[in-house]
Protein backbone atom coordinates (compact mmCIF):
# COMPACT_ATOMS: atom_id res chain seq x y z
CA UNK A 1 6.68 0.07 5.79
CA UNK A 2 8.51 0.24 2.33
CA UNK A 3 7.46 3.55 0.09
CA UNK A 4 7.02 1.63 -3.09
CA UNK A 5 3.83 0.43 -0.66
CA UNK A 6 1.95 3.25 -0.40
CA UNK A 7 1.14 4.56 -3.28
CA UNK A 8 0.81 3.71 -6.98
CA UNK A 9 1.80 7.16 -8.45
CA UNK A 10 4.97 6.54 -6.61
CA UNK A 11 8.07 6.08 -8.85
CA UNK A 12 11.45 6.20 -8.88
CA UNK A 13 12.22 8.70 -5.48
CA UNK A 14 14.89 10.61 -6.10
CA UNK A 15 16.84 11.34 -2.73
CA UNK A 16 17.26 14.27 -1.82
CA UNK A 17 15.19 16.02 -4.15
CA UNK A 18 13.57 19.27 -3.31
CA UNK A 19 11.54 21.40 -6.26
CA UNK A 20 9.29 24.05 -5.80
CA UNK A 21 6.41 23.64 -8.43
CA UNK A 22 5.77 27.55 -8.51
CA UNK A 23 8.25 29.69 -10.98
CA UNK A 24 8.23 32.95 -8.84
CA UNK A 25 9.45 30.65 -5.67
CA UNK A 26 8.29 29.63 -2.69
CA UNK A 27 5.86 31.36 -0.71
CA UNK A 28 4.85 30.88 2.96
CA UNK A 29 1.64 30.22 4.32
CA UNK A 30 -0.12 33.38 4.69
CA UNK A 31 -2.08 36.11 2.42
CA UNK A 32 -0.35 37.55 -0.27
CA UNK A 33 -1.47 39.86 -2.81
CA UNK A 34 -5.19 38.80 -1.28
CA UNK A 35 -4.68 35.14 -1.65
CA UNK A 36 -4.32 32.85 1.25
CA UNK A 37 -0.78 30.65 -0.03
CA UNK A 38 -1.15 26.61 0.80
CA UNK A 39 1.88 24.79 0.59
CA UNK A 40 1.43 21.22 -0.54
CA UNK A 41 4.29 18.79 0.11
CA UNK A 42 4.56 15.38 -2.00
CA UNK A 43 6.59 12.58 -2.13
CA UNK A 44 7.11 12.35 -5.73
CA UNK A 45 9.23 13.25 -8.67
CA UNK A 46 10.42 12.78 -12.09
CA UNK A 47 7.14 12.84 -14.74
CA UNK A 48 4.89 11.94 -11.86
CA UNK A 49 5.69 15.51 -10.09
CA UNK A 50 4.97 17.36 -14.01
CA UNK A 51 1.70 16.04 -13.58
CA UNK A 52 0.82 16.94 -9.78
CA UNK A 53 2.03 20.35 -11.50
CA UNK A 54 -0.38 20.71 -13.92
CA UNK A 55 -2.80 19.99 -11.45
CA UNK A 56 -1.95 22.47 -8.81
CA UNK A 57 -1.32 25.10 -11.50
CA UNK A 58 -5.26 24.50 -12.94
CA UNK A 59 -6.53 24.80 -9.54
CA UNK A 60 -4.57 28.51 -9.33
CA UNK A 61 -5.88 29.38 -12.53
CA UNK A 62 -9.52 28.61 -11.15
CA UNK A 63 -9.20 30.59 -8.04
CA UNK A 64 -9.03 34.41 -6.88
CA UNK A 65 -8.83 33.92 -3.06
CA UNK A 66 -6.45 30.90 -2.72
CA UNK A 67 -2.98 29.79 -4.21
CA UNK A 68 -1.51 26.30 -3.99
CA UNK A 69 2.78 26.29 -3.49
CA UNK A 70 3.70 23.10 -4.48
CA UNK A 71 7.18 21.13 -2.49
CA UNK A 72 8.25 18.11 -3.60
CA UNK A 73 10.93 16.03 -1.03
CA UNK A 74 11.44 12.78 -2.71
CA UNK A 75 13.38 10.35 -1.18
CA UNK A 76 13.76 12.82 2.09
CA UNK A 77 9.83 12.83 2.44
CA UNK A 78 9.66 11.90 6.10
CA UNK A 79 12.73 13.31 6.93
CA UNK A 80 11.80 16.94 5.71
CA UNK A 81 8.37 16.27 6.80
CA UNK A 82 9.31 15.12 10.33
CA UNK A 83 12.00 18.51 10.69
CA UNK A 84 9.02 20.79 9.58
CA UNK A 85 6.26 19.75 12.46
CA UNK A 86 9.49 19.88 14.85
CA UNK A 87 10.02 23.51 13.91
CA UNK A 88 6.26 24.09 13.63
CA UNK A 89 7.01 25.27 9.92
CA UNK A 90 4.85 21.72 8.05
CA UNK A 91 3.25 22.25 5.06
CA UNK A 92 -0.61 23.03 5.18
CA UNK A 93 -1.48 20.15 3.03
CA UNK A 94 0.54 16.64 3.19
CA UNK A 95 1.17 13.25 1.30
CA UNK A 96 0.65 11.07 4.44
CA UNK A 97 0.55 7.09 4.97
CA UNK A 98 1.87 6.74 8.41
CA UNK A 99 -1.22 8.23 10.02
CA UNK A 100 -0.39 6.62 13.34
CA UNK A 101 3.16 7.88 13.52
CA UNK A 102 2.01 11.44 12.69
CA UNK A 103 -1.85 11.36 14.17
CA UNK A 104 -0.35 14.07 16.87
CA UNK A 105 0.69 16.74 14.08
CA UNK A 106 -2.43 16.25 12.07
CA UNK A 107 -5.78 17.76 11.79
CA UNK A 108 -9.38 15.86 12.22
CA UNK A 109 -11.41 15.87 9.46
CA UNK A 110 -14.25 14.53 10.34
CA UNK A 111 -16.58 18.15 10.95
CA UNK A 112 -15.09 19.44 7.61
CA UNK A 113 -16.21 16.08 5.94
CA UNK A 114 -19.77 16.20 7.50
CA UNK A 115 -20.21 19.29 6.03
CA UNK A 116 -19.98 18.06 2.38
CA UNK A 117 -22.71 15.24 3.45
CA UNK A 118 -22.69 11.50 3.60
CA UNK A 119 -22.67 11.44 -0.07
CA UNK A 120 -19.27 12.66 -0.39
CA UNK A 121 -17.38 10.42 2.02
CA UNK A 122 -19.68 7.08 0.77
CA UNK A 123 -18.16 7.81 -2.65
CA UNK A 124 -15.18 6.45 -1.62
CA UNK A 125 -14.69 2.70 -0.36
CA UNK A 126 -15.05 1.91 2.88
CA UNK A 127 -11.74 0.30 3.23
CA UNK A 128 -9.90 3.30 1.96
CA UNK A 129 -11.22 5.00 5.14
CA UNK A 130 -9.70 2.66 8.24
CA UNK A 131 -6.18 3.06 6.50
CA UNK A 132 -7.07 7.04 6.89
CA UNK A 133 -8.21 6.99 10.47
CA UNK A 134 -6.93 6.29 13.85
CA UNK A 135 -8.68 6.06 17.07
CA UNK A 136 -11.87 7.45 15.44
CA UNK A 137 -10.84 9.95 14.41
CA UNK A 138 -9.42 10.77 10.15
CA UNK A 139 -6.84 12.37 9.16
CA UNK A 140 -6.75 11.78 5.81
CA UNK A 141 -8.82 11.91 2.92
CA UNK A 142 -7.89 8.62 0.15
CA UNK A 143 -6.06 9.43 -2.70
CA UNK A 144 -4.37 6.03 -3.74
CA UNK A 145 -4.38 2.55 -2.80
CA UNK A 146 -3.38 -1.02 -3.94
CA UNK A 147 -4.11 -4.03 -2.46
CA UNK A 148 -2.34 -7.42 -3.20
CA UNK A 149 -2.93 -10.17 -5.87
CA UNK A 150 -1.29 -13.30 -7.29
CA UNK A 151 0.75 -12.37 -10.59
CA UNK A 152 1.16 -15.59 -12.94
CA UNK A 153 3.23 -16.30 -16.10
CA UNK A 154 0.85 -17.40 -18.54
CA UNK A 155 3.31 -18.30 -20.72
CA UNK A 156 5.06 -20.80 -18.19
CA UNK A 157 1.49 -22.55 -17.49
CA UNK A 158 1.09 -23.35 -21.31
CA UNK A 159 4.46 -24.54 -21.77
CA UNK A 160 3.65 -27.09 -18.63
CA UNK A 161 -0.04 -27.89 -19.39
CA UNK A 162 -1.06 -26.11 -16.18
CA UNK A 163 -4.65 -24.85 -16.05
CA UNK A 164 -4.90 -21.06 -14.83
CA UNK A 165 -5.87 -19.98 -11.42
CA UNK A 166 -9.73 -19.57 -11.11
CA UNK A 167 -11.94 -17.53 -9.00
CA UNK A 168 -12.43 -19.17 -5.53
CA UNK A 169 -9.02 -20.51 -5.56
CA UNK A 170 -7.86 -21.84 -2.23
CA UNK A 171 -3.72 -21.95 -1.01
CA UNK A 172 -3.66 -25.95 -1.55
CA UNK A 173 -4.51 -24.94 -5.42
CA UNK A 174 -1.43 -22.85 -5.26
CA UNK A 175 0.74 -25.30 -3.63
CA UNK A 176 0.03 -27.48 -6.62
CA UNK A 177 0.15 -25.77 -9.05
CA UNK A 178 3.53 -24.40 -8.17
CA UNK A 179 4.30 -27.83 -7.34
CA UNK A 180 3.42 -28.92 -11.21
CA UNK A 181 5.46 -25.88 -12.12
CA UNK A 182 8.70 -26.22 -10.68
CA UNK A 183 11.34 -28.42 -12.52
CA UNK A 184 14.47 -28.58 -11.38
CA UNK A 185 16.21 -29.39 -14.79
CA UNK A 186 15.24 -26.19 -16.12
CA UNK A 187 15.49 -24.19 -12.81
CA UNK A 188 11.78 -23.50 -13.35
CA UNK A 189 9.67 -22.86 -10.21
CA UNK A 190 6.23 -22.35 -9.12
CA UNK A 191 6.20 -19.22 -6.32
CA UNK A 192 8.56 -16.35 -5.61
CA UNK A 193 8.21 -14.51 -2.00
CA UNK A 194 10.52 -11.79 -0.24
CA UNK A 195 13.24 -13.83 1.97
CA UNK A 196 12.74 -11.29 4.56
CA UNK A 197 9.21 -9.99 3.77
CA UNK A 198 7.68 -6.16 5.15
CA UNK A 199 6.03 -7.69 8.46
CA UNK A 200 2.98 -5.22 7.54
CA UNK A 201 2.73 -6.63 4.10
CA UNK A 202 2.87 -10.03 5.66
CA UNK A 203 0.24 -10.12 8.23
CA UNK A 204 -2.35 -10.41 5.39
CA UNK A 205 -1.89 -13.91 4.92
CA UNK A 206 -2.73 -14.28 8.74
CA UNK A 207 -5.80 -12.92 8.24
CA UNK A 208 -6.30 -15.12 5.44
CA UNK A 209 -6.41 -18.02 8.15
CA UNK A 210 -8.39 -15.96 10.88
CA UNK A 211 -5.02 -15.13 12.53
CA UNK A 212 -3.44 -11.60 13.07
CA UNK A 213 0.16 -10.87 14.41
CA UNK A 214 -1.26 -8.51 17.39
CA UNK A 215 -4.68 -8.39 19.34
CA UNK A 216 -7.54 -5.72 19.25
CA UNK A 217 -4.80 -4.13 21.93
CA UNK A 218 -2.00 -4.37 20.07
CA UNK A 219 -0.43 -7.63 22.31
CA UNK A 220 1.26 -10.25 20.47
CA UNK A 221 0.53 -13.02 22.76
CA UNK A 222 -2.27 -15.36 21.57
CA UNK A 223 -2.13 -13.22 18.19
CA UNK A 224 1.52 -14.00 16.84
CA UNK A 225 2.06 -17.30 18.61
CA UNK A 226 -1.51 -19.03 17.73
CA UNK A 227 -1.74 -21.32 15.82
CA UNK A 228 -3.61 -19.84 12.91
CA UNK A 229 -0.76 -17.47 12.16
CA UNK A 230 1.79 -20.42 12.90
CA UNK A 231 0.18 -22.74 10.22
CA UNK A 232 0.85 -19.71 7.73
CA UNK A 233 4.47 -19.55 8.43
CA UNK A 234 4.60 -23.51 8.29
CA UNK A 235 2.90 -23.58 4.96
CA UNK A 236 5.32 -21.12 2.88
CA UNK A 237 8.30 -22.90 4.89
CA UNK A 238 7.27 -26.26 3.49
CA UNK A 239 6.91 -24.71 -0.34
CA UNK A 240 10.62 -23.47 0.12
CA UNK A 241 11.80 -26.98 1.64
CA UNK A 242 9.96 -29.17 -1.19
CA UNK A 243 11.98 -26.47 -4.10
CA UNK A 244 8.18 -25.29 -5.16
CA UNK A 245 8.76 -21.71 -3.96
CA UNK A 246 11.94 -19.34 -3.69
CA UNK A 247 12.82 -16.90 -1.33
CA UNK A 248 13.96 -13.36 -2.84
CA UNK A 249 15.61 -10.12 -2.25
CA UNK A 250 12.70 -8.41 -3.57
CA UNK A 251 9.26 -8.91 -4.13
CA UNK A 252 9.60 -11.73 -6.66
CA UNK A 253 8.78 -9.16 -9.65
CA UNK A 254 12.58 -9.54 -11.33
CA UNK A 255 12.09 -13.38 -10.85
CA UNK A 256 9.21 -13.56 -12.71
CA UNK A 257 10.06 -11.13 -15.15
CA UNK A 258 12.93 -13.82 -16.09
CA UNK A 259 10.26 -16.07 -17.08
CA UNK A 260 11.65 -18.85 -14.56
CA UNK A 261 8.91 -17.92 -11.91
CA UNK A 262 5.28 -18.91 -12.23
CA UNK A 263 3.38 -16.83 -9.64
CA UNK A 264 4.40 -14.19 -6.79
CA UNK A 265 2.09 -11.82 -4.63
CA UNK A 266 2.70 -8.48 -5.29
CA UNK A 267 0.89 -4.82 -5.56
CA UNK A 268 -1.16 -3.13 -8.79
CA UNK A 269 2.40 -1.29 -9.44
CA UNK A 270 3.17 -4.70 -11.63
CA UNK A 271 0.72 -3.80 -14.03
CA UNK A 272 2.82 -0.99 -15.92
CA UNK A 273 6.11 -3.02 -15.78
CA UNK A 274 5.11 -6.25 -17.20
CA UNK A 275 3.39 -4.35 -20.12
CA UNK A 276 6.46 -2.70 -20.50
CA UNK A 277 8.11 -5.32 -20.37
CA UNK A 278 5.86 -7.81 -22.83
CA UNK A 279 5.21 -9.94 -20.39
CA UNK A 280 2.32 -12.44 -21.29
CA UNK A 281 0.23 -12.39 -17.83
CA UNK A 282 -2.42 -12.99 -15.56
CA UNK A 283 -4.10 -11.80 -11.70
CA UNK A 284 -5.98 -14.04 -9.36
CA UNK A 285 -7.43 -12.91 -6.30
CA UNK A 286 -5.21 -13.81 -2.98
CA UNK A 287 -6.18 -17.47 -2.51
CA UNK A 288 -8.82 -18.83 0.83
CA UNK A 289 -7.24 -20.76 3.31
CA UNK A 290 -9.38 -23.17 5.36
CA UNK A 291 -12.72 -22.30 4.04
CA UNK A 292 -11.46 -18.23 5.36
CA UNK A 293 -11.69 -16.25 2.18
CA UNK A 294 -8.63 -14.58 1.22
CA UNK A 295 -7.75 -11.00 2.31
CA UNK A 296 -5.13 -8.18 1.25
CA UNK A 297 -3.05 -5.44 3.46
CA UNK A 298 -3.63 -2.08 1.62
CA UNK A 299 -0.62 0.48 0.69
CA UNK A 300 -2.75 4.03 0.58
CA UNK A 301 -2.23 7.15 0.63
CA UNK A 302 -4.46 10.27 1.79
CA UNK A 303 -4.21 14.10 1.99
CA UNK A 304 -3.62 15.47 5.48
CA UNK A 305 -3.76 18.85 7.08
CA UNK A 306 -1.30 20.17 9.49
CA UNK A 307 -2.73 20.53 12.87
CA UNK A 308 -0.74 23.79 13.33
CA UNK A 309 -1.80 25.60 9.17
CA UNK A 310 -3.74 28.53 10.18
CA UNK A 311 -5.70 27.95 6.72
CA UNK A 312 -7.82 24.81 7.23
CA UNK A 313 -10.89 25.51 5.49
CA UNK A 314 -8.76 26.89 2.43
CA UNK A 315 -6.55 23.80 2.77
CA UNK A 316 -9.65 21.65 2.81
CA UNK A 317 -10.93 23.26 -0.19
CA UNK A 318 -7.59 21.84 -2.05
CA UNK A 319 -7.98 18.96 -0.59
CA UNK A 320 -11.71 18.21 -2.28
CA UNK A 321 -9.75 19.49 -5.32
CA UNK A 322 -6.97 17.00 -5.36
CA UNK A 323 -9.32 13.81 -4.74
CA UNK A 324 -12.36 15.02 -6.66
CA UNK A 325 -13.53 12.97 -9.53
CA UNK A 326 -11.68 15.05 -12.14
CA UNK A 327 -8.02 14.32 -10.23
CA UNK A 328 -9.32 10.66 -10.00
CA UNK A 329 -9.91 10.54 -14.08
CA UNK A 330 -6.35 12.59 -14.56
CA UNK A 331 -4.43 10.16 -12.80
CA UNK A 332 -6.43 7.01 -14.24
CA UNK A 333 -3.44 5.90 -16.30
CA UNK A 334 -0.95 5.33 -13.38
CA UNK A 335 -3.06 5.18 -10.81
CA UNK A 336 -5.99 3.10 -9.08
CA UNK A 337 -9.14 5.41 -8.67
CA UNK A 338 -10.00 5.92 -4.95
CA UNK A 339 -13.75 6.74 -5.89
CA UNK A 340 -16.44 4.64 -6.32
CA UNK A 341 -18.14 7.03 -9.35
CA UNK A 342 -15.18 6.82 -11.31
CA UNK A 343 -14.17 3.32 -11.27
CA UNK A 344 -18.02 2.34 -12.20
CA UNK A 345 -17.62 4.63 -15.28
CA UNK A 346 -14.81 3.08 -16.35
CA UNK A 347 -16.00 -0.32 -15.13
CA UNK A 348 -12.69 -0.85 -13.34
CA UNK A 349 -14.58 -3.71 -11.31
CA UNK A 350 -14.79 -5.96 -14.10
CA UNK A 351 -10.95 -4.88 -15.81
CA UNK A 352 -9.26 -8.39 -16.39
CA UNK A 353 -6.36 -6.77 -14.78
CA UNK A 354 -7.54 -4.05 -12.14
CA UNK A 355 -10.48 -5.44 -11.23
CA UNK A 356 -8.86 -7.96 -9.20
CA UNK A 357 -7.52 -5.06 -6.65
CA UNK A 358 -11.08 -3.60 -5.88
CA UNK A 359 -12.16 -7.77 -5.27
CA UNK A 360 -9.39 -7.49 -2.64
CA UNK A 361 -9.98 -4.19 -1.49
CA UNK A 362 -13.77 -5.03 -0.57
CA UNK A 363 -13.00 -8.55 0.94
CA UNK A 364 -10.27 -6.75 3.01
CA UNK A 365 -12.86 -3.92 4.87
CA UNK A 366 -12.47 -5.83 8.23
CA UNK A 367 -9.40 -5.88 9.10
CA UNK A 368 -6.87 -3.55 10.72
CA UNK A 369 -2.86 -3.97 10.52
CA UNK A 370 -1.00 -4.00 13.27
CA UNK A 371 0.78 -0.97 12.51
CA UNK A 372 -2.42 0.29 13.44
CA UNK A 373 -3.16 -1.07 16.94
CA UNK A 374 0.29 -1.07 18.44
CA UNK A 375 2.05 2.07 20.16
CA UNK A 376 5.59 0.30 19.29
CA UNK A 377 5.19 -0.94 15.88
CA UNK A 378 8.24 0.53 14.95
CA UNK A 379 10.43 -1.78 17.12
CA UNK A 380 7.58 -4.70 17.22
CA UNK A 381 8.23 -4.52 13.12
CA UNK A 382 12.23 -4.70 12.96
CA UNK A 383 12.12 -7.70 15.34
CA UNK A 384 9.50 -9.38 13.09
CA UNK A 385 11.63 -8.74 10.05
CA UNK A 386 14.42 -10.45 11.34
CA UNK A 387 12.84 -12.98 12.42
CA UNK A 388 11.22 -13.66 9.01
CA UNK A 389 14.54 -13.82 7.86
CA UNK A 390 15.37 -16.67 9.97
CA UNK A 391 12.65 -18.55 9.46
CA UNK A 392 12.27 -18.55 5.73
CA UNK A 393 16.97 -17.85 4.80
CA UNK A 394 16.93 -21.31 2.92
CA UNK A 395 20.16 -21.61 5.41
CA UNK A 396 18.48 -21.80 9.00
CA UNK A 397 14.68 -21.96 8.18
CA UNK A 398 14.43 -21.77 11.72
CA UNK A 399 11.31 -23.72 13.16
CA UNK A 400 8.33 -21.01 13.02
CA UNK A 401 6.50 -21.57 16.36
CA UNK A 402 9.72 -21.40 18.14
CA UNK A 403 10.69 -18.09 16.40
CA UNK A 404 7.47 -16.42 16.98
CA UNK A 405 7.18 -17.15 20.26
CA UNK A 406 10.18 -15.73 20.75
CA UNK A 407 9.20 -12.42 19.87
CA UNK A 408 5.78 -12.60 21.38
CA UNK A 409 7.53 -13.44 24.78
CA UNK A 410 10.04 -9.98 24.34
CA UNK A 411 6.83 -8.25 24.07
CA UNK A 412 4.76 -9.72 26.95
């Protein structure tokens, strides 16, 4: 799963980067001068990391009994984070997003959440929860999230009499109006997508269509290979045969961005570059397929304990901190509030903009990547993501039920 993913405070990760947010230097986990010490590991940096500092130093300020050690890895993130449960030396409090990988290092939740009452955990989206829990259990309380919408160049509609997308949309729309679009004089064209897209970004548009690319077991066989998921692959094949879609490096962000792309799919981290960037815009929901209403992956984030921090409770107690409705309204400007209090006060439902994310985050509660359900995602995902590559590299576009059920039979 690609960083840039998970989490909209995310920016440019600077690799290698390690800075301790506290000016007298680290401190371990522990009591000192009768404070229990937290450290509190993040992946960020640059001006995102000056405001996680502000916020760590205002919770030291309010407190006599606990103090908050901020470490920031950057680009390393999973590396360092990975080396400290190995040496039994992680951080008490932890950016986390791979909550299967790390499930085994982590702490359960779920007592220290009952004891705030249902209140506090029906605050946030339901969603936000699944993407923080595994086998039952959570290990993570939400902090950010984006789901997936369909960017268009308003400016490129009007200049070919296109009507906008509208609410209800289904993927035939799309394939028209990318269709009307796409001119080949002007190297105009009507959909960008990734070449060789994330596989767990990519198994939303199964869903779209009632497929999935693994089972409630995590088996690919009669998941990956059916012909629900097949039809998907068919349909954004066909779009790159008939010149109405392109296949990218990227996300399809740069291409549009150019002005010579009408629509891609992309995350809520769009939102800051094309106002940056002037560009005259518009978000529709991901589009139904087959009467099956439309549904997005989510990137998220959550705080996580370390199994092995002999300060839970006082590590919880940050934890309520950084995700409380205060945090929420400090980090409104860059990033998508997690709770539901905050995002009616703002009335982030009906944004022109954000709204759109929340439509796909609550049409999205019932399903469950992959990434989720298999024990060897890892390997199950690098096969996918070459075989992606061969079915939509505008060289070998590679017949699609012959490539899938390639991998589904490696993995019988």
């Amino acid at each position: 799963m690609k960083r840039k993913s998970l989490l909209l405070v995310s920016g440019l990760l600077l690799a290698g980067l390690f800075i301790t947010g506290c000016s007298s230097g680290e401190k371990k986990a522990g009591k000192d001068d009768g404070k229990v010490n937290i450290r509190f590991s993040t992946w960020d940096s640059e001006k995102d990391l000056d405001n996680q500092q502000k916020l760590v130093d205002d919770f030291n300020a309010s407190q006599d009994k606990i103090n908050v050690t901020l470490e920031a890895y950057g680009g390393e993130y999973d590396t360092k984070i990975s080396a400290g449960i190995g040496a039994g030396d992680a951080p008490d409090v932890m950016y986390m997003w791979n909550f299967p990988h790390y499930k085994d290092a982590l702490e359960p939740l779920d007592g220290l959440i009952e004891k705030e009452g249902a209140d506090y955990k029906d605050n946030f989206y339901e969603t936000l929860w699944n993407y923080n829990s595994v086998d039952g259990k959570t290990f993570g309380i939400p902090i950010g999230f984006t789901t997936h919408a369909v960017y268009y160049n308003k400016d490129l509609f009007d200049q070919k009499k296109v009507e906008y997308p509208k609410e209800g949309w289904t993927w035939d729309d799309l394939q028209k109006t990318a269709a009307k679009l796409t001119d080949k004089e002007t190297g105009d064209v009507g959909y960008a997508f990734p070449g060789k897209p994330d596989p767990y970004d990519f198994e939303m548009y199964a869903w779209g269509n009632k497929g999935s690319f693994t089972d409630d077991k995590g088996k690919l066989q009669g998941a990956l290979d059916s012909p629900a998921t097949i039809e998907v692959f068919d349909s954004f094949q066909k779009m790159l045969k008939d010149g109405s879609a392109i296949a990218t490096e990227e996300s399809g962000q740069t291409d549009m961005e150019s002005g010579k792309v009408g629509m891609f799919t992309y995350g809520a981290w769009g939102l800051k570059s094309f106002k940056e960037a002037g560009i005259n815009y518009g978000i529709a929901e991901v589009p139904s397929r087959n009467g099956n209403e439309g549904a997005s992956i989510l990137s998220s984030s959550g705080l996580a304990i370390s199994k092995d921090s002999k300060n839970k409770e006082a590590a919880f107690e940050f934890v309520k901190y950084w995700t409380n409705e205060a945090a929420n309204e400090y980090r409104l400007e860059y990033e998508l509030p997690v709770l539901k209090s905050v995002v009616k006060k703002h009335d982030l439902e009906n944004d022109e903009f954000k709204g759109v994310f929340y439509k796909m985050l609550q049409k999205s509660e019932a399903y469950t990547p992959s990434s989720f359900k298999a024990e060897n995602w890892s390997d199950i995902s690098s096969d996918l993501s070459l075989s992606f590559e061969r079915i939509f590299n505008p060289s070998t576009l590679e017949n699609p039920k012959d490539v899938l059920k390639e991998v589904t039979n490696k993995y019988k």
